[in-house]
PDB file of N, CA and C in Angstrom:
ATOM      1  N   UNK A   1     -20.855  39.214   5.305  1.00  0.00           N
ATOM      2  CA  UNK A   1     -21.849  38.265   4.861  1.00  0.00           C
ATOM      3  C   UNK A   1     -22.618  37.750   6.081  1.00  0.00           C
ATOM      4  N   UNK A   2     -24.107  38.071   5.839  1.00  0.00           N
ATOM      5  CA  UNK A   2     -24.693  37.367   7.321  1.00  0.00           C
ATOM      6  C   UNK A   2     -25.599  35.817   6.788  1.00  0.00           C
ATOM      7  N   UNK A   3     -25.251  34.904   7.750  1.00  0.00           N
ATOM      8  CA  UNK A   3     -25.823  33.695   7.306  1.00  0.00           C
ATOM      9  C   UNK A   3     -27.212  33.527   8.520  1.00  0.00           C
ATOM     10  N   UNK A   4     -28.426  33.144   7.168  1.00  0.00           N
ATOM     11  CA  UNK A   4     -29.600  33.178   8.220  1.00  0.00           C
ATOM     12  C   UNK A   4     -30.156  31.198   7.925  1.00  0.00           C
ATOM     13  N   UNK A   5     -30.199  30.886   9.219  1.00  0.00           N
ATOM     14  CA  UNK A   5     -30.706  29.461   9.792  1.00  0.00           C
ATOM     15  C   UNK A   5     -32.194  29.516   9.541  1.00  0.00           C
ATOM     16  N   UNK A   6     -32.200  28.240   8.437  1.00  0.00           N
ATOM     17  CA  UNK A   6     -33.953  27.666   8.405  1.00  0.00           C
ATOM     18  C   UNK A   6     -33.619  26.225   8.822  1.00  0.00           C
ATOM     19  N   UNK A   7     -35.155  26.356   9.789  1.00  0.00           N
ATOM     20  CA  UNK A   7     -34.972  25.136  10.403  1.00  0.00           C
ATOM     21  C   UNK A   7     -36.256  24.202   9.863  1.00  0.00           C
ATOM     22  N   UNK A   8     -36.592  23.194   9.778  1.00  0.00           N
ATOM     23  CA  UNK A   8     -37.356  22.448   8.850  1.00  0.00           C
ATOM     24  C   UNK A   8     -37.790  21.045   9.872  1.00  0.00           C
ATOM     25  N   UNK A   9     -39.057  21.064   9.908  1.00  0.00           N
ATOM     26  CA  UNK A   9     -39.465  19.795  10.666  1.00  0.00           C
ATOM     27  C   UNK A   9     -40.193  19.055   9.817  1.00  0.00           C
ATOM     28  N   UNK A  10     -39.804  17.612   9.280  1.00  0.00           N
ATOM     29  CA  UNK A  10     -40.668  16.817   8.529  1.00  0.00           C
ATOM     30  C   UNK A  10     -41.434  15.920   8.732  1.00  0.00           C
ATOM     31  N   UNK A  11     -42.169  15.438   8.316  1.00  0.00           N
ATOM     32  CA  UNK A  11     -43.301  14.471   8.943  1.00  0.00           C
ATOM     33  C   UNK A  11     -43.713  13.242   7.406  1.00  0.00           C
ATOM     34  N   UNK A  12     -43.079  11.888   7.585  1.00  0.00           N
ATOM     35  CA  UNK A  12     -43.998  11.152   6.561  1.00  0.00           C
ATOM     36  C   UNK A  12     -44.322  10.054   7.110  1.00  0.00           C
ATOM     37  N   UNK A  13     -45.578  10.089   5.849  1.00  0.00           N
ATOM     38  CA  UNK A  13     -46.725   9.704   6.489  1.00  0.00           C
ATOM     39  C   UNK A  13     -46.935   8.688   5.483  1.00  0.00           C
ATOM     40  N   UNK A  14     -46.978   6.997   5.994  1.00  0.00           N
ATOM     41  CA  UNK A  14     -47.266   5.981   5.272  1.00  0.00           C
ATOM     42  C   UNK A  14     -48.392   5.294   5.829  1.00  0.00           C
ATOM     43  N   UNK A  15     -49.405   5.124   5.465  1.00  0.00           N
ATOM     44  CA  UNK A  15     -51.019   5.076   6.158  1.00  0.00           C
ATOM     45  C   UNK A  15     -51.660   4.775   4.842  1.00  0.00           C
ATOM     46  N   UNK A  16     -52.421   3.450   5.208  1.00  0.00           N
ATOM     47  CA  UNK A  16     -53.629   2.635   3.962  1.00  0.00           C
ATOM     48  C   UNK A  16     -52.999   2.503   2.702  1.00  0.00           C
ATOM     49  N   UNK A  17     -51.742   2.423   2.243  1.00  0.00           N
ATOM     50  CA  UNK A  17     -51.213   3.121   1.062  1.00  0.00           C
ATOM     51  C   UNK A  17     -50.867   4.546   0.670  1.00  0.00           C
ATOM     52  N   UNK A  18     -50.726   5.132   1.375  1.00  0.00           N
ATOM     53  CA  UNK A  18     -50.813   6.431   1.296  1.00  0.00           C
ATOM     54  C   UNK A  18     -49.372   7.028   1.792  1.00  0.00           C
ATOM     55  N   UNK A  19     -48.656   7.289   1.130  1.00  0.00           N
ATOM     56  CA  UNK A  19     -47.347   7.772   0.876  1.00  0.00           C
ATOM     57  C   UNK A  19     -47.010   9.311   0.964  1.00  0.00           C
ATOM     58  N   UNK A  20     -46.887  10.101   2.090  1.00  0.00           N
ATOM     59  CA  UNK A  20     -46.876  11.488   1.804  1.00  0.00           C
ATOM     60  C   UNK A  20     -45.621  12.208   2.436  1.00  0.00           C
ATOM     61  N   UNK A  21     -45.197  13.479   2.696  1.00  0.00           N
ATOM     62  CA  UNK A  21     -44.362  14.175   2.903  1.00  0.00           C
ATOM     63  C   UNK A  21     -45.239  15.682   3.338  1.00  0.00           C
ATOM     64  N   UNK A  22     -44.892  15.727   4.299  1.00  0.00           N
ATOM     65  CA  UNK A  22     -45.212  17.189   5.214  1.00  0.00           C
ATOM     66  C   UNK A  22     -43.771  17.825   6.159  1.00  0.00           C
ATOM     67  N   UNK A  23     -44.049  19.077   5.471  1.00  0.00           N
ATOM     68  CA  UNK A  23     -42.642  19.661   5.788  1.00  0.00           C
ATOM     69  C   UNK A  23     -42.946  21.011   6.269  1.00  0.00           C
ATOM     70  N   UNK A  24     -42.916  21.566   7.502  1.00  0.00           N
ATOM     71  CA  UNK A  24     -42.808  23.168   7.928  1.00  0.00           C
ATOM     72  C   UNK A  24     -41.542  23.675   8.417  1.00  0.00           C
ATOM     73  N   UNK A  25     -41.283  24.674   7.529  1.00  0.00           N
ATOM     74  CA  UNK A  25     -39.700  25.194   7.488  1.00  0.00           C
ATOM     75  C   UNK A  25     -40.508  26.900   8.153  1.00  0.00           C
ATOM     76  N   UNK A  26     -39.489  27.304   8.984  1.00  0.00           N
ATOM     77  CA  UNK A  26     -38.954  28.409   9.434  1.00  0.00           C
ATOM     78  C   UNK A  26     -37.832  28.824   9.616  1.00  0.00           C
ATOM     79  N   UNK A  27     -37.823  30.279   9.707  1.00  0.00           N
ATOM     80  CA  UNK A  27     -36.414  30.959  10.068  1.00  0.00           C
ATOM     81  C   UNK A  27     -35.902  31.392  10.796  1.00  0.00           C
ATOM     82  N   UNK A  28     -34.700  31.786  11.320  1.00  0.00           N
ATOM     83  CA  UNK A  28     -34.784  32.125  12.776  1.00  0.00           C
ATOM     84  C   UNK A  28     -35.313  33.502  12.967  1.00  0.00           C
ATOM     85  N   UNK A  29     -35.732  34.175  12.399  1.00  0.00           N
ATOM     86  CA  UNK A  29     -36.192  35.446  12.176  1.00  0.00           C
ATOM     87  C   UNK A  29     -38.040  34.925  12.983  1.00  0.00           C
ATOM     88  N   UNK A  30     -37.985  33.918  12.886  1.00  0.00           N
ATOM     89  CA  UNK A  30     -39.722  33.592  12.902  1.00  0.00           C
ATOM     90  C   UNK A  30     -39.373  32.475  14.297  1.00  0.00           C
ATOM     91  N   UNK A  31     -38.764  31.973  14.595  1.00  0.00           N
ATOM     92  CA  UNK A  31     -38.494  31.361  16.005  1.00  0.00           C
ATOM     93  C   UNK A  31     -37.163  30.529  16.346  1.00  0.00           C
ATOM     94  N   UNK A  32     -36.831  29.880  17.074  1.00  0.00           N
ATOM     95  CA  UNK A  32     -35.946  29.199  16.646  1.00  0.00           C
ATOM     96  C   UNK A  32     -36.122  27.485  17.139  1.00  0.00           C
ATOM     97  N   UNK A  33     -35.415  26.982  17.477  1.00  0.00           N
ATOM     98  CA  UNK A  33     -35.618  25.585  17.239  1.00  0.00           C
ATOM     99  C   UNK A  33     -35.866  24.513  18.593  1.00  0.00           C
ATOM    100  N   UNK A  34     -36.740  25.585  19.399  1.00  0.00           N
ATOM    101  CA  UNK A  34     -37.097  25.464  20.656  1.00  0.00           C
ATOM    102  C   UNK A  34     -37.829  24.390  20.555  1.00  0.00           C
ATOM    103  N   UNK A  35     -39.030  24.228  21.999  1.00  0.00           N
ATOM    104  CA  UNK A  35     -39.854  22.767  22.124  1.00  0.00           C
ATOM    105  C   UNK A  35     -41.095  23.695  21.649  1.00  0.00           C
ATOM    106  N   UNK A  36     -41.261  24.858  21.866  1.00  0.00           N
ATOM    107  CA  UNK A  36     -42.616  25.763  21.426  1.00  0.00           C
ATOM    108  C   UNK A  36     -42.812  25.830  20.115  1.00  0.00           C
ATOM    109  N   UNK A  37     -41.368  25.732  19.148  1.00  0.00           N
ATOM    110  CA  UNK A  37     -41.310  25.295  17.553  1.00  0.00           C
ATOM    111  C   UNK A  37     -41.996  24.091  17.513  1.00  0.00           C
ATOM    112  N   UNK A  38     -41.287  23.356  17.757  1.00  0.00           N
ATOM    113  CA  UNK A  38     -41.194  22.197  17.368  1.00  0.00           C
ATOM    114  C   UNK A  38     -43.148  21.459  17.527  1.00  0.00           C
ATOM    115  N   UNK A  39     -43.171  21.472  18.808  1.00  0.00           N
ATOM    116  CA  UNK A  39     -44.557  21.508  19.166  1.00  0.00           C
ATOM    117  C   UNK A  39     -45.378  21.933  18.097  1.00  0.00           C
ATOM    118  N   UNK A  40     -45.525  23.326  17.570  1.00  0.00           N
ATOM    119  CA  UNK A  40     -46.380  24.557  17.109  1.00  0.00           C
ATOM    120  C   UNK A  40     -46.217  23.687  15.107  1.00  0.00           C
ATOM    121  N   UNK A  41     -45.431  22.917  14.991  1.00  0.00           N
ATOM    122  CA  UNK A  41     -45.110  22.165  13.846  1.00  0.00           C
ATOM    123  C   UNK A  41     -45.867  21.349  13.897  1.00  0.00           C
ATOM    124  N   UNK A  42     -45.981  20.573  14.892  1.00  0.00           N
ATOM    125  CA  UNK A  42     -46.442  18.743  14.856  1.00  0.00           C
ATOM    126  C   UNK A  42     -48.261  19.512  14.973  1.00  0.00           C
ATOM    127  N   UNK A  43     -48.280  20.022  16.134  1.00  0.00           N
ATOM    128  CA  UNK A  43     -49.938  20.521  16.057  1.00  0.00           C
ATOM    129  C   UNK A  43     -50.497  20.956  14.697  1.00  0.00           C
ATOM    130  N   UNK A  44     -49.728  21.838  13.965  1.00  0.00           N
ATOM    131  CA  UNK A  44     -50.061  22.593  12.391  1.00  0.00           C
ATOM    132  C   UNK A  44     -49.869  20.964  11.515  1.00  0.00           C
ATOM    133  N   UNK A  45     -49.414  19.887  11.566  1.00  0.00           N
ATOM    134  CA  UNK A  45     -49.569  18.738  10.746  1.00  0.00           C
ATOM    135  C   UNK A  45     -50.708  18.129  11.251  1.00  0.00           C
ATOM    136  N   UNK A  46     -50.744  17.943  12.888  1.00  0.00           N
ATOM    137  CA  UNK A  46     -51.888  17.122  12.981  1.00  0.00           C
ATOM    138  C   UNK A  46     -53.726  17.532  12.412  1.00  0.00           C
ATOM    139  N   UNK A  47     -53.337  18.998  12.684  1.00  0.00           N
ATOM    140  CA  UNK A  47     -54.325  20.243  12.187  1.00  0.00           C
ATOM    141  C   UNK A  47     -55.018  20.188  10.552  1.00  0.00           C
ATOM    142  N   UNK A  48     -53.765  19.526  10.203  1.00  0.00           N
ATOM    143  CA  UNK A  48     -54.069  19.195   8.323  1.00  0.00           C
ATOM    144  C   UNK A  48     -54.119  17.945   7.714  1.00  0.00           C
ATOM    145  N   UNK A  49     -53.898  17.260   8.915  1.00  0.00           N
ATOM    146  CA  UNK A  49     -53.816  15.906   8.478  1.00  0.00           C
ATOM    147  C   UNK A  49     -54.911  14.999   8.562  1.00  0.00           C
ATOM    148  N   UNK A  50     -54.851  13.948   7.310  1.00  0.00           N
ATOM    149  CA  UNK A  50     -55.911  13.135   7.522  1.00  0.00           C
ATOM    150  C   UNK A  50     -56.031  11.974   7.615  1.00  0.00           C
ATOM    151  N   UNK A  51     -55.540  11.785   8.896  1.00  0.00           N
ATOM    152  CA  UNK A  51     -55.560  10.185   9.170  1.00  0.00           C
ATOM    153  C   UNK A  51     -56.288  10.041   9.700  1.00  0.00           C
ATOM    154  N   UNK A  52     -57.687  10.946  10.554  1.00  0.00           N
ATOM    155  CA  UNK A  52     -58.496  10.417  10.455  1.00  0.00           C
ATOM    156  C   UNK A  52     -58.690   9.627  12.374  1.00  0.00           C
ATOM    157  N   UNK A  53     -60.032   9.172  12.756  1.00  0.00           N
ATOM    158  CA  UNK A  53     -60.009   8.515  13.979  1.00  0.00           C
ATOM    159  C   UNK A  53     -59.845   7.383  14.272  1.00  0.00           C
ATOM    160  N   UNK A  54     -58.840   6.551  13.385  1.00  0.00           N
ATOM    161  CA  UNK A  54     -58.252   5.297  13.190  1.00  0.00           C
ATOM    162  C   UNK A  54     -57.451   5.310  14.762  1.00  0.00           C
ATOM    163  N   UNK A  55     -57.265   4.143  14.589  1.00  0.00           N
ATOM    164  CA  UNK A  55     -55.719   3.737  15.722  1.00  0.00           C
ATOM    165  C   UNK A  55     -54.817   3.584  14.896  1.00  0.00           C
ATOM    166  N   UNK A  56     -54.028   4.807  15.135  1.00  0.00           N
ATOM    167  CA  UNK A  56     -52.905   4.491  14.137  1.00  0.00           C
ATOM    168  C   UNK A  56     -51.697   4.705  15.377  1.00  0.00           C
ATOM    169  N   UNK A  57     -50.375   4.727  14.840  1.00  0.00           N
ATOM    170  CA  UNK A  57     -48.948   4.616  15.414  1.00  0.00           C
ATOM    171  C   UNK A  57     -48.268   5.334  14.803  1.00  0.00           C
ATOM    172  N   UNK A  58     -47.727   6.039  16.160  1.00  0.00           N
ATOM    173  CA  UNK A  58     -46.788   7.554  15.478  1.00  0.00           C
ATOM    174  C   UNK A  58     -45.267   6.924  16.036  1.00  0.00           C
ATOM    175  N   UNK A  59     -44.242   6.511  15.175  1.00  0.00           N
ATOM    176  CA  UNK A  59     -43.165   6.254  15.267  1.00  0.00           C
ATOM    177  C   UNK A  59     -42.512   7.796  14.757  1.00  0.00           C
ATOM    178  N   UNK A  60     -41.569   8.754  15.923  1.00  0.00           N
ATOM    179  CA  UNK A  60     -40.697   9.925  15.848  1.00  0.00           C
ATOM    180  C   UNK A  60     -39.490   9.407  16.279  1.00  0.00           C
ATOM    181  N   UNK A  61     -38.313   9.892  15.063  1.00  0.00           N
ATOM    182  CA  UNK A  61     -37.169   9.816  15.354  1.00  0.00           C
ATOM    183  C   UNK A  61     -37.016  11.961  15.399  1.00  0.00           C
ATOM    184  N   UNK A  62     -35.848  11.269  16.345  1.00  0.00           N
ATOM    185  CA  UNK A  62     -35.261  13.215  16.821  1.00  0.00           C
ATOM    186  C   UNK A  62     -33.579  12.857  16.519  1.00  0.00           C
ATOM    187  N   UNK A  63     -33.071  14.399  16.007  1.00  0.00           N
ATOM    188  CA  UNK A  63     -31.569  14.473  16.288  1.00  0.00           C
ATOM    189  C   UNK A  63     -31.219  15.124  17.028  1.00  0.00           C
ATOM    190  N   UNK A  64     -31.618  14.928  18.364  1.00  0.00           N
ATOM    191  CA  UNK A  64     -31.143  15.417  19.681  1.00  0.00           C
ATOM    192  C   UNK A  64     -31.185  16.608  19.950  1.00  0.00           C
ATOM    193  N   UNK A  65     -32.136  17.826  19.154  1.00  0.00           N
ATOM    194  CA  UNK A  65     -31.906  19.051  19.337  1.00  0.00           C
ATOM    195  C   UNK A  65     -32.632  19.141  20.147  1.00  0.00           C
ATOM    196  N   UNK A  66     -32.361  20.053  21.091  1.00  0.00           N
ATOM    197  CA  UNK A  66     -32.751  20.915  22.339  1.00  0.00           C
ATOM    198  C   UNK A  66     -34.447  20.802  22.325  1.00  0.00           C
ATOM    199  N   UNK A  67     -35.426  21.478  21.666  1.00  0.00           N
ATOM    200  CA  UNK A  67     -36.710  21.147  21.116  1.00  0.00           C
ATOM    201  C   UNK A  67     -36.772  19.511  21.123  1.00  0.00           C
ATOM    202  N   UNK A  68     -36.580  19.046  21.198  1.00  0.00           N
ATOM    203  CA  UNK A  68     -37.072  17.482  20.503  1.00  0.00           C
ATOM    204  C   UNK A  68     -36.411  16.380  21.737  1.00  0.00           C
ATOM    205  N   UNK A  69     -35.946  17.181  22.866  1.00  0.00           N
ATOM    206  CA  UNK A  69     -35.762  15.887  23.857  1.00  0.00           C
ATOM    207  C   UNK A  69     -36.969  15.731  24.632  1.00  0.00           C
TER     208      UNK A  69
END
């Protein structure tokens, strides 16, 4: 039995009322859970996202993985 790792970076987003959930999942087949992931995630949200040229505040929590120090 071979077990394959998806790794999943989420992003929510509470702005003007606006309540959302952004999620990019990969596999390790597609990278693994490096800072070049992790990075290549947050850019592809900021890329789609619409918050717009406000001053807003990005509060990130991490669970210590390797990517995310």
């Amino acid at each position: 039995m071979w077990q394959l790792w998806l790794y999943n970076l989420g992003v929510h987003v509470t702005h003007n009322k606006m309540d959302k959930a952004h999620f990019h999942i990969w596999t390790e087949d597609e990278g693994r859970r490096g800072v070049v992931e992790v990075c290549s995630s947050l850019l592809a949200f900021f890329n789609v996202s619409t918050l717009g040229d406000e001053n807003t505040k990005l509060v990130a929590w991490s669970d210590s993985c390797s990517g995310q120090k």
